[in-house]
C-alpha atoms as a PDB file:
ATOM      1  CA  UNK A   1      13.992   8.017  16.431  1.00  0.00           C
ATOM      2  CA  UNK A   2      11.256   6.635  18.269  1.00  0.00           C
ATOM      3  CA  UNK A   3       9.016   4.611  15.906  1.00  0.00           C
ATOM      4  CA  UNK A   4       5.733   3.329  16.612  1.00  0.00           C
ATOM      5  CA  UNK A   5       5.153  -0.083  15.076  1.00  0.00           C
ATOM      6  CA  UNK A   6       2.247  -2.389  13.980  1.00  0.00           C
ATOM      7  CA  UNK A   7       2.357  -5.733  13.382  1.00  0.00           C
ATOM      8  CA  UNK A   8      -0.410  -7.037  10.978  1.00  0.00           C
ATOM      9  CA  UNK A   9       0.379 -10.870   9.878  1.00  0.00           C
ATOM     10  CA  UNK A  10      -1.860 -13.771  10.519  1.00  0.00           C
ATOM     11  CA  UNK A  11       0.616 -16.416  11.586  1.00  0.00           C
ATOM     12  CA  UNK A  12       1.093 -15.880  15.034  1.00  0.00           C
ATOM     13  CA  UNK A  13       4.349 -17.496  15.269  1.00  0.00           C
ATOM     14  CA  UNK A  14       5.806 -14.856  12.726  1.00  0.00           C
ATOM     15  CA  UNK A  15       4.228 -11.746  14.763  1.00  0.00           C
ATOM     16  CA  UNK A  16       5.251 -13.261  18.021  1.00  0.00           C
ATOM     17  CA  UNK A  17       8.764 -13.965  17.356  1.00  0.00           C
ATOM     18  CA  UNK A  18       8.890  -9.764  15.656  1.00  0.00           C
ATOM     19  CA  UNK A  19       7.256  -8.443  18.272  1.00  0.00           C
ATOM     20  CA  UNK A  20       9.805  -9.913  21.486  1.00  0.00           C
ATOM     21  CA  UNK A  21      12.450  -8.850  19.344  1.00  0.00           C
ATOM     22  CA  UNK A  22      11.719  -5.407  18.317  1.00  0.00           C
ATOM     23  CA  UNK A  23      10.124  -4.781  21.883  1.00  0.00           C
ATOM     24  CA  UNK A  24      14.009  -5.427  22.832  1.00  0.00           C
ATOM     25  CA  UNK A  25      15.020  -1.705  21.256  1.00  0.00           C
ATOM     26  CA  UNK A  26      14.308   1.180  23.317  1.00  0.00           C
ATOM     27  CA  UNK A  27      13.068   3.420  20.082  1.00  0.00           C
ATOM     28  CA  UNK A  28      10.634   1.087  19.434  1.00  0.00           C
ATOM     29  CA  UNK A  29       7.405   1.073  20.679  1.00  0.00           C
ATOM     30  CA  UNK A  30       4.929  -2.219  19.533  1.00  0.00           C
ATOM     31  CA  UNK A  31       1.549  -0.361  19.445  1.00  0.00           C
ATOM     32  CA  UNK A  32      -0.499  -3.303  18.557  1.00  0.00           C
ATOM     33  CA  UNK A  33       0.117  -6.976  16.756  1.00  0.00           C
ATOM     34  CA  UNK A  34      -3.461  -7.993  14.767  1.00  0.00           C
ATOM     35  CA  UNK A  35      -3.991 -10.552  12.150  1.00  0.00           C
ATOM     36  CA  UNK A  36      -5.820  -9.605   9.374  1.00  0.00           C
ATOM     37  CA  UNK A  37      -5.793  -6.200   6.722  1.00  0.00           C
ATOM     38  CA  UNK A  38      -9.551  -5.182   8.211  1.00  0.00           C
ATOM     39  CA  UNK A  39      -8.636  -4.980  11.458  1.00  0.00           C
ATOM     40  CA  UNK A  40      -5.609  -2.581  10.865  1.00  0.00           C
ATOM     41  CA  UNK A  41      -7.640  -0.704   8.619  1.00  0.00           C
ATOM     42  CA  UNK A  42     -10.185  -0.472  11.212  1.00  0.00           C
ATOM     43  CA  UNK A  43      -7.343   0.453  14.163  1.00  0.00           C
ATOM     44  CA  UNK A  44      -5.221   2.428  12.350  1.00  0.00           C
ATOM     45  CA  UNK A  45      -5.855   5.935  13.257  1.00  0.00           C
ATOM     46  CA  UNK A  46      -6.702   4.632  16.797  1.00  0.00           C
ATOM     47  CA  UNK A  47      -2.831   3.081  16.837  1.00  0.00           C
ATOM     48  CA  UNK A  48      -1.686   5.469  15.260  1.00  0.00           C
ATOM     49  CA  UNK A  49       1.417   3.384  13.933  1.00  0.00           C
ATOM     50  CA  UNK A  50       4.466   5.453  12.850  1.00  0.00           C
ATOM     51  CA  UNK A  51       5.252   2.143  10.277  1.00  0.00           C
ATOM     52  CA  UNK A  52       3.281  -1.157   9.715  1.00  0.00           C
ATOM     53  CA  UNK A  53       4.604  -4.380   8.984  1.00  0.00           C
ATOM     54  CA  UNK A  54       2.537  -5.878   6.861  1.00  0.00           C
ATOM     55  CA  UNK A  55       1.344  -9.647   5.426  1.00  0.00           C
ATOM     56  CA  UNK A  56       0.748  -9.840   2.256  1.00  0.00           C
ATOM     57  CA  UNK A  57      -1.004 -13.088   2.131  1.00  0.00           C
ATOM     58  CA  UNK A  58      -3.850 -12.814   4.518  1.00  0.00           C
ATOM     59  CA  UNK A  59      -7.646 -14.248   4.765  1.00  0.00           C
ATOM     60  CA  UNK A  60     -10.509 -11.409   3.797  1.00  0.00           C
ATOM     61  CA  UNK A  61      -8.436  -8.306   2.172  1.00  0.00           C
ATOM     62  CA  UNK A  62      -5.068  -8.611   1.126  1.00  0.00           C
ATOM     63  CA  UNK A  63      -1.933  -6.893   2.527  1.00  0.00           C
ATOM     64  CA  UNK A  64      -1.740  -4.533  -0.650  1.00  0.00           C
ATOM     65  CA  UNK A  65      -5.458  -3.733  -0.548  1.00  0.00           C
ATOM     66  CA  UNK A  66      -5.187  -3.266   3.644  1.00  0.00           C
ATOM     67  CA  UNK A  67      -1.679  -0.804   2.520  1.00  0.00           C
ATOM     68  CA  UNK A  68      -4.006   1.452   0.266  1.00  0.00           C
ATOM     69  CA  UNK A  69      -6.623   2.110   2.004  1.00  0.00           C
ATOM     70  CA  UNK A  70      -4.987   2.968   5.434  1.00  0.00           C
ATOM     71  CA  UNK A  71      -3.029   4.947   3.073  1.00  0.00           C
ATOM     72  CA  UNK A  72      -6.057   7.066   2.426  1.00  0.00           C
ATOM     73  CA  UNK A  73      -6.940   6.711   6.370  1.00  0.00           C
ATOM     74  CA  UNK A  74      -4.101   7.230   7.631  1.00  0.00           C
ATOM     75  CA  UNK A  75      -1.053   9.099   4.614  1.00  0.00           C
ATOM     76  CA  UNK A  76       1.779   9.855   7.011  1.00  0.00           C
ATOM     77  CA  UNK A  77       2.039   5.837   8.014  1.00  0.00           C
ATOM     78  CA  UNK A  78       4.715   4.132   6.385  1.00  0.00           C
ATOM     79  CA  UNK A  79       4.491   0.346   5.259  1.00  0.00           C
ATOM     80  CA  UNK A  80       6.694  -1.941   5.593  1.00  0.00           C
ATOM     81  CA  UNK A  81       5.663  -5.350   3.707  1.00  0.00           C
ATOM     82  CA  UNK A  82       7.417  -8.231   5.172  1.00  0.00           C
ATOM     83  CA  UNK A  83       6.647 -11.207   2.808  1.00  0.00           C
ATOM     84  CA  UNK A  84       8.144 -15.077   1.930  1.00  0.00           C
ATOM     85  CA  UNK A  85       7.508 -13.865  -2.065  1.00  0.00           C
ATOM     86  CA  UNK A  86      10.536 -12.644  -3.769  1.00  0.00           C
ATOM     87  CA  UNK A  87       8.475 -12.156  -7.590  1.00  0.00           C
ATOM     88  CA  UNK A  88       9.064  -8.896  -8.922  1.00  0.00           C
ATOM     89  CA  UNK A  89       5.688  -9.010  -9.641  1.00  0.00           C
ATOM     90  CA  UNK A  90       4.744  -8.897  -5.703  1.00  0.00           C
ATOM     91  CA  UNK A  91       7.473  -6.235  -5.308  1.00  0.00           C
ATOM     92  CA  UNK A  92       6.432  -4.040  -8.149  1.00  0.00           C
ATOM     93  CA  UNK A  93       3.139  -4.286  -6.772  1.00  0.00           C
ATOM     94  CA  UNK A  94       3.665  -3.507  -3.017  1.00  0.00           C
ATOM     95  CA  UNK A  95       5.953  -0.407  -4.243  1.00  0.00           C
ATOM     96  CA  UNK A  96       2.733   0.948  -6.755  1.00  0.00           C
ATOM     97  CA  UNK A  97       0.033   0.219  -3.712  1.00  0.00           C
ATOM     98  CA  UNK A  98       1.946   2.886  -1.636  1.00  0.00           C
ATOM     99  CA  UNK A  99       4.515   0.537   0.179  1.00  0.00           C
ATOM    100  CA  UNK A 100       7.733   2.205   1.587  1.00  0.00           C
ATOM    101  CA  UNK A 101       9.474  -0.523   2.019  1.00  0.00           C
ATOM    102  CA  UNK A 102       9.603  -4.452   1.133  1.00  0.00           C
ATOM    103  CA  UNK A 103      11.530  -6.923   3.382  1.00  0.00           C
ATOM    104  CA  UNK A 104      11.576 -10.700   2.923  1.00  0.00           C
ATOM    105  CA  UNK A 105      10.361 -12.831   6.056  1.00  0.00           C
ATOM    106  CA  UNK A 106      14.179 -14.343   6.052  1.00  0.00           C
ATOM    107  CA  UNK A 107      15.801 -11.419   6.494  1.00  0.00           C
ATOM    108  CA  UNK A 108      17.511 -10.986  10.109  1.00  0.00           C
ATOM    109  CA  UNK A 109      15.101  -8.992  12.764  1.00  0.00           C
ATOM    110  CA  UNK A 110      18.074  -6.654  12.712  1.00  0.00           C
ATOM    111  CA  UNK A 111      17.524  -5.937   9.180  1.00  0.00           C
ATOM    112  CA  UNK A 112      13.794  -5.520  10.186  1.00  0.00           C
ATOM    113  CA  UNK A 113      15.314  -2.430  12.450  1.00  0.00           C
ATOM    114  CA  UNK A 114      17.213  -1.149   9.315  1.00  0.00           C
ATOM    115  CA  UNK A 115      14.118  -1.140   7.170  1.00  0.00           C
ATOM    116  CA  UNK A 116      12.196   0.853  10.052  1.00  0.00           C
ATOM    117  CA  UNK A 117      14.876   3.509  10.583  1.00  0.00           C
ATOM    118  CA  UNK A 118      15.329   3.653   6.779  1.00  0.00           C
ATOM    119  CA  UNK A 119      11.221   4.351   6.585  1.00  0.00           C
ATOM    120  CA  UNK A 120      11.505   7.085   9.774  1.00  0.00           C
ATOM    121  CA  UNK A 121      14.049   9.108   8.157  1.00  0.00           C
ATOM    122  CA  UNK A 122      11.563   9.777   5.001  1.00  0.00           C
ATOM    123  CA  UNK A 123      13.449   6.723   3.006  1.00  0.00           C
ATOM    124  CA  UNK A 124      12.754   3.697   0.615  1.00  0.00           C
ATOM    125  CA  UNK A 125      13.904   0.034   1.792  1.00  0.00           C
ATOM    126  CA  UNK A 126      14.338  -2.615  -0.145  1.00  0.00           C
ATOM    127  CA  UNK A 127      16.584  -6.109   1.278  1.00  0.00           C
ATOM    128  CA  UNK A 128      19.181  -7.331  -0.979  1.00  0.00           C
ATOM    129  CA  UNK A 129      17.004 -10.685  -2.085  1.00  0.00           C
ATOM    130  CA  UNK A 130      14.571  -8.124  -3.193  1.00  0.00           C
ATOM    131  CA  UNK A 131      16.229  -5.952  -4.839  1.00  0.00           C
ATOM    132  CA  UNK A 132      18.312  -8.702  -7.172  1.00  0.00           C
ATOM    133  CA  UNK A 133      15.030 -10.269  -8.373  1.00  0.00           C
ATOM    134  CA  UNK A 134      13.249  -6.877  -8.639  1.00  0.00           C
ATOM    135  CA  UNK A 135      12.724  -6.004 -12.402  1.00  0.00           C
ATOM    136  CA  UNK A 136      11.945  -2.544 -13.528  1.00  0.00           C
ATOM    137  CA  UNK A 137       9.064  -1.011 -11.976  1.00  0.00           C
ATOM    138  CA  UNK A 138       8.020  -0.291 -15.291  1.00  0.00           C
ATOM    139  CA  UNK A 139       7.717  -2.604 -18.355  1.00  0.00           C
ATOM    140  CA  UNK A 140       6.762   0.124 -20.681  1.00  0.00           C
ATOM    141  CA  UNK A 141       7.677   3.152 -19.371  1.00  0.00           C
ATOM    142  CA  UNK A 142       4.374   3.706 -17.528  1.00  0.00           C
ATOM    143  CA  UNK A 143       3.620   2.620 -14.008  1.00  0.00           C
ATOM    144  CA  UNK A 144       0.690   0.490 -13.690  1.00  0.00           C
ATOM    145  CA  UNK A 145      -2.601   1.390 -11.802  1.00  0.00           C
ATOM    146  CA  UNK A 146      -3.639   0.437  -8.432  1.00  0.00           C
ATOM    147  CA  UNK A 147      -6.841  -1.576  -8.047  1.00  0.00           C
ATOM    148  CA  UNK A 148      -8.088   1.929  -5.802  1.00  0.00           C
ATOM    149  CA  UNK A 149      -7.436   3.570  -8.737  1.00  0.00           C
ATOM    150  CA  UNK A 150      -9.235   1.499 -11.368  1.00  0.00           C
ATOM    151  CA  UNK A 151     -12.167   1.485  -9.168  1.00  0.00           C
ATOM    152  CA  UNK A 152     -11.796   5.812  -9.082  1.00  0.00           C
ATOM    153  CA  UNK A 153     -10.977   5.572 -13.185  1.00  0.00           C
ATOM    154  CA  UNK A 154     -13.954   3.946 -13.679  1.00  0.00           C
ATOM    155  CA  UNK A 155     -16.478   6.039 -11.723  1.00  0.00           C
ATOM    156  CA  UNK A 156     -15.034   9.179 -13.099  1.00  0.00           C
ATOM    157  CA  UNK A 157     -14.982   7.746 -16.816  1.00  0.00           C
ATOM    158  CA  UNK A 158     -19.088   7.316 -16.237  1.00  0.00           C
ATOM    159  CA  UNK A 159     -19.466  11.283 -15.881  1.00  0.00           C
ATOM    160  CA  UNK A 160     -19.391  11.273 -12.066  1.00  0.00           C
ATOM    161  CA  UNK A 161     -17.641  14.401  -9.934  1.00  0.00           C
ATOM    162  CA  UNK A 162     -15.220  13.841  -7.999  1.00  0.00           C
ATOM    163  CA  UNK A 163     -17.914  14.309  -4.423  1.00  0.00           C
ATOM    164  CA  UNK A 164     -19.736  11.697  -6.512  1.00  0.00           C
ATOM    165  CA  UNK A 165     -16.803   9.525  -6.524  1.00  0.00           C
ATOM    166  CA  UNK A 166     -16.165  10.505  -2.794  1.00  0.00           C
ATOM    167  CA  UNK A 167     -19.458   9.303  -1.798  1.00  0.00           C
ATOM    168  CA  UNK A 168     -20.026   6.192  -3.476  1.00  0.00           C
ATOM    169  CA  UNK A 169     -16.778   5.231  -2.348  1.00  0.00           C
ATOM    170  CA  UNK A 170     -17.405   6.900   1.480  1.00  0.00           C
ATOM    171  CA  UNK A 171     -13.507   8.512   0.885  1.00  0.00           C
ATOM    172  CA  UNK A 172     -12.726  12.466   1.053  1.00  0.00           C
ATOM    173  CA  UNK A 173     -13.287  14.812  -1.757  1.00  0.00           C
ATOM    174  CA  UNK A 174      -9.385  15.113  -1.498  1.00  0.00           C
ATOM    175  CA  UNK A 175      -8.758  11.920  -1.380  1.00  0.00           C
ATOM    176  CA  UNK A 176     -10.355  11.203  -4.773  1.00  0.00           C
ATOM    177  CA  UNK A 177      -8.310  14.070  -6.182  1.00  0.00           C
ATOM    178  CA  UNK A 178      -4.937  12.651  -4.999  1.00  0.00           C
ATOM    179  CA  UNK A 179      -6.007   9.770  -6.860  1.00  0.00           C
ATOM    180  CA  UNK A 180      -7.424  11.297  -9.548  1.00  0.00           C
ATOM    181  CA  UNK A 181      -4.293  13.372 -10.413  1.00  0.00           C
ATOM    182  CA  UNK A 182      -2.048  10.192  -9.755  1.00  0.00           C
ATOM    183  CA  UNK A 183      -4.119   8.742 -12.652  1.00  0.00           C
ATOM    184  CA  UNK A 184      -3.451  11.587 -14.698  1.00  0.00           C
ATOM    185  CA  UNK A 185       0.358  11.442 -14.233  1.00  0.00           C
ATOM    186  CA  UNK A 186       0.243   7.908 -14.531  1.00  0.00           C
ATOM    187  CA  UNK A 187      -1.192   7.514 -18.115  1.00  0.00           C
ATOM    188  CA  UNK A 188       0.199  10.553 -19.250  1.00  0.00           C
ATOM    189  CA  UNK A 189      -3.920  12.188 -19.381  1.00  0.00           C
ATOM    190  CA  UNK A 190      -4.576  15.415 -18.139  1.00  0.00           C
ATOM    191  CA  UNK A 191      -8.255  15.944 -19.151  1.00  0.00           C
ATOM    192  CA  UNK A 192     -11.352  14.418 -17.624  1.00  0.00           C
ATOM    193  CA  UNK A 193     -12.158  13.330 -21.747  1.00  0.00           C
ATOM    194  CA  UNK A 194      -8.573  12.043 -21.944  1.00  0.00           C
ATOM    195  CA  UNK A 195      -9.610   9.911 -18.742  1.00  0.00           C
ATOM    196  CA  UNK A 196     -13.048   8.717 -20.206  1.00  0.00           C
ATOM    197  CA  UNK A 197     -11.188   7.528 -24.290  1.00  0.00           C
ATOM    198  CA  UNK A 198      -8.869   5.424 -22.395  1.00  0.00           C
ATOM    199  CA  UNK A 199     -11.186   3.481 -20.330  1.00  0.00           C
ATOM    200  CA  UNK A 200     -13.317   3.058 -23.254  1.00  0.00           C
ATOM    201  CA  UNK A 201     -10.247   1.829 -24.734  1.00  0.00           C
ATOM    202  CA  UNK A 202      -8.763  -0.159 -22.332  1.00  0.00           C
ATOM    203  CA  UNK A 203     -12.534  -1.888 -21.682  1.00  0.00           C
ATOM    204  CA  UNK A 204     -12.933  -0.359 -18.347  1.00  0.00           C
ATOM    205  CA  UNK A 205     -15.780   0.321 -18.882  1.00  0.00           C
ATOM    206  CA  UNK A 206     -17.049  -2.602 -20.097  1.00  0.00           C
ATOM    207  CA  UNK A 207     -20.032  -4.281 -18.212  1.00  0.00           C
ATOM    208  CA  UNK A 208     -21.459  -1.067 -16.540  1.00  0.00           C
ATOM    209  CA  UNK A 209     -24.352  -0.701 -18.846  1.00  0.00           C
ATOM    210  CA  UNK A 210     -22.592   2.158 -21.440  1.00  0.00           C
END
């Protein structure tokens, strides 16, 4: 393994003390600390991070809105969310915004190293003080929707393709499609009519002038 890491958390004392000791392995390379989600968004294909550690509380765009869209950016990156909140709410929805892996800021540095290797080998991590307080992922047998793919729900419920979608958003045409089907398979929908009842429904649609 030799894993190429970013650091994205805006306490500098928290990314300092990470980075010296993570810097201390020899199959780990620190590619960049920053401290804020629109800067690794911005850096992320430049960095080219194997795994990201990420805030979740940060100023501007939040750690799980920062995960899903270098998600679409960047899919092969892994995410790591290191975090002082042990709700299952917070852990239920790092896991749904694409997270790999969620690791409280507590936790030994050494169990930092786990989680990475864990991540690099194609794996899930979750520490043991999240994984007693997590609840099940889903309360009703269906897995809640990102806010990415609310936002995609919504534009597709009005009528619009998915290279509409695509360009409103400024996202691939494949990239809406991941998402689109991951709605799908979510609600249990597999027509574009299905799609448009249960916004209508759910009042997703509300407020956009139909």
């Amino acid at each position: 393994m030799n894993a190429r890491v970013l650091i994205v958390d805006d306490h500098p004392m928290i990314t300092e003390g990470i980075q010296a000791i993570l810097e201390s392995y020899d199959d780990i390379t620190i590619v960049g600390a920053l401290n804020s989600g629109r800067e690794a968004i911005d850096q992320v294909c430049q960095l080219a991070p194997d795994v990201i550690l990420m805030d979740l509380n940060m100023p501007g765009i939040s750690g799980l809105n920062a995960t899903e869209m270098i998600l679409e950016k960047r899919p092969e990156t892994r995410i790591l969310i290191l975090s002082m909140h042990d709700s299952p709410e917070y852990i239920n929805s790092a896991l749904s915004h694409g997270a790999k892996g969620y690791v409280l800021k507590d936790v030994p540095t050494e169990e930092i190293k786990t989680a990475i290797e864990v991540l690099m080998a194609g794996g899930e991590y979750l520490c043991t003080g999240a994984k007693t307080s997590l609840s099940p992922r889903i309360a009703d047998g269906r897995e809640p929707l990102t806010g990415r793919e609310q936002t995609i729900l919504l534009e597709l419920a009005q009528g619009k393709t998915n290279k509409d979608v695509a360009a409103t958003l400024d996202i691939s045409v494949r990239t809406v499609e991941t998402h689109r089907n991951n709605i799908k398979r979510k609600l249990g929908i597999s027509s574009t009519a299905g799609l448009t009842r249960y916004a209508m429904e759910h009042g997703v649609l509300q407020g956009t002038g139909r």
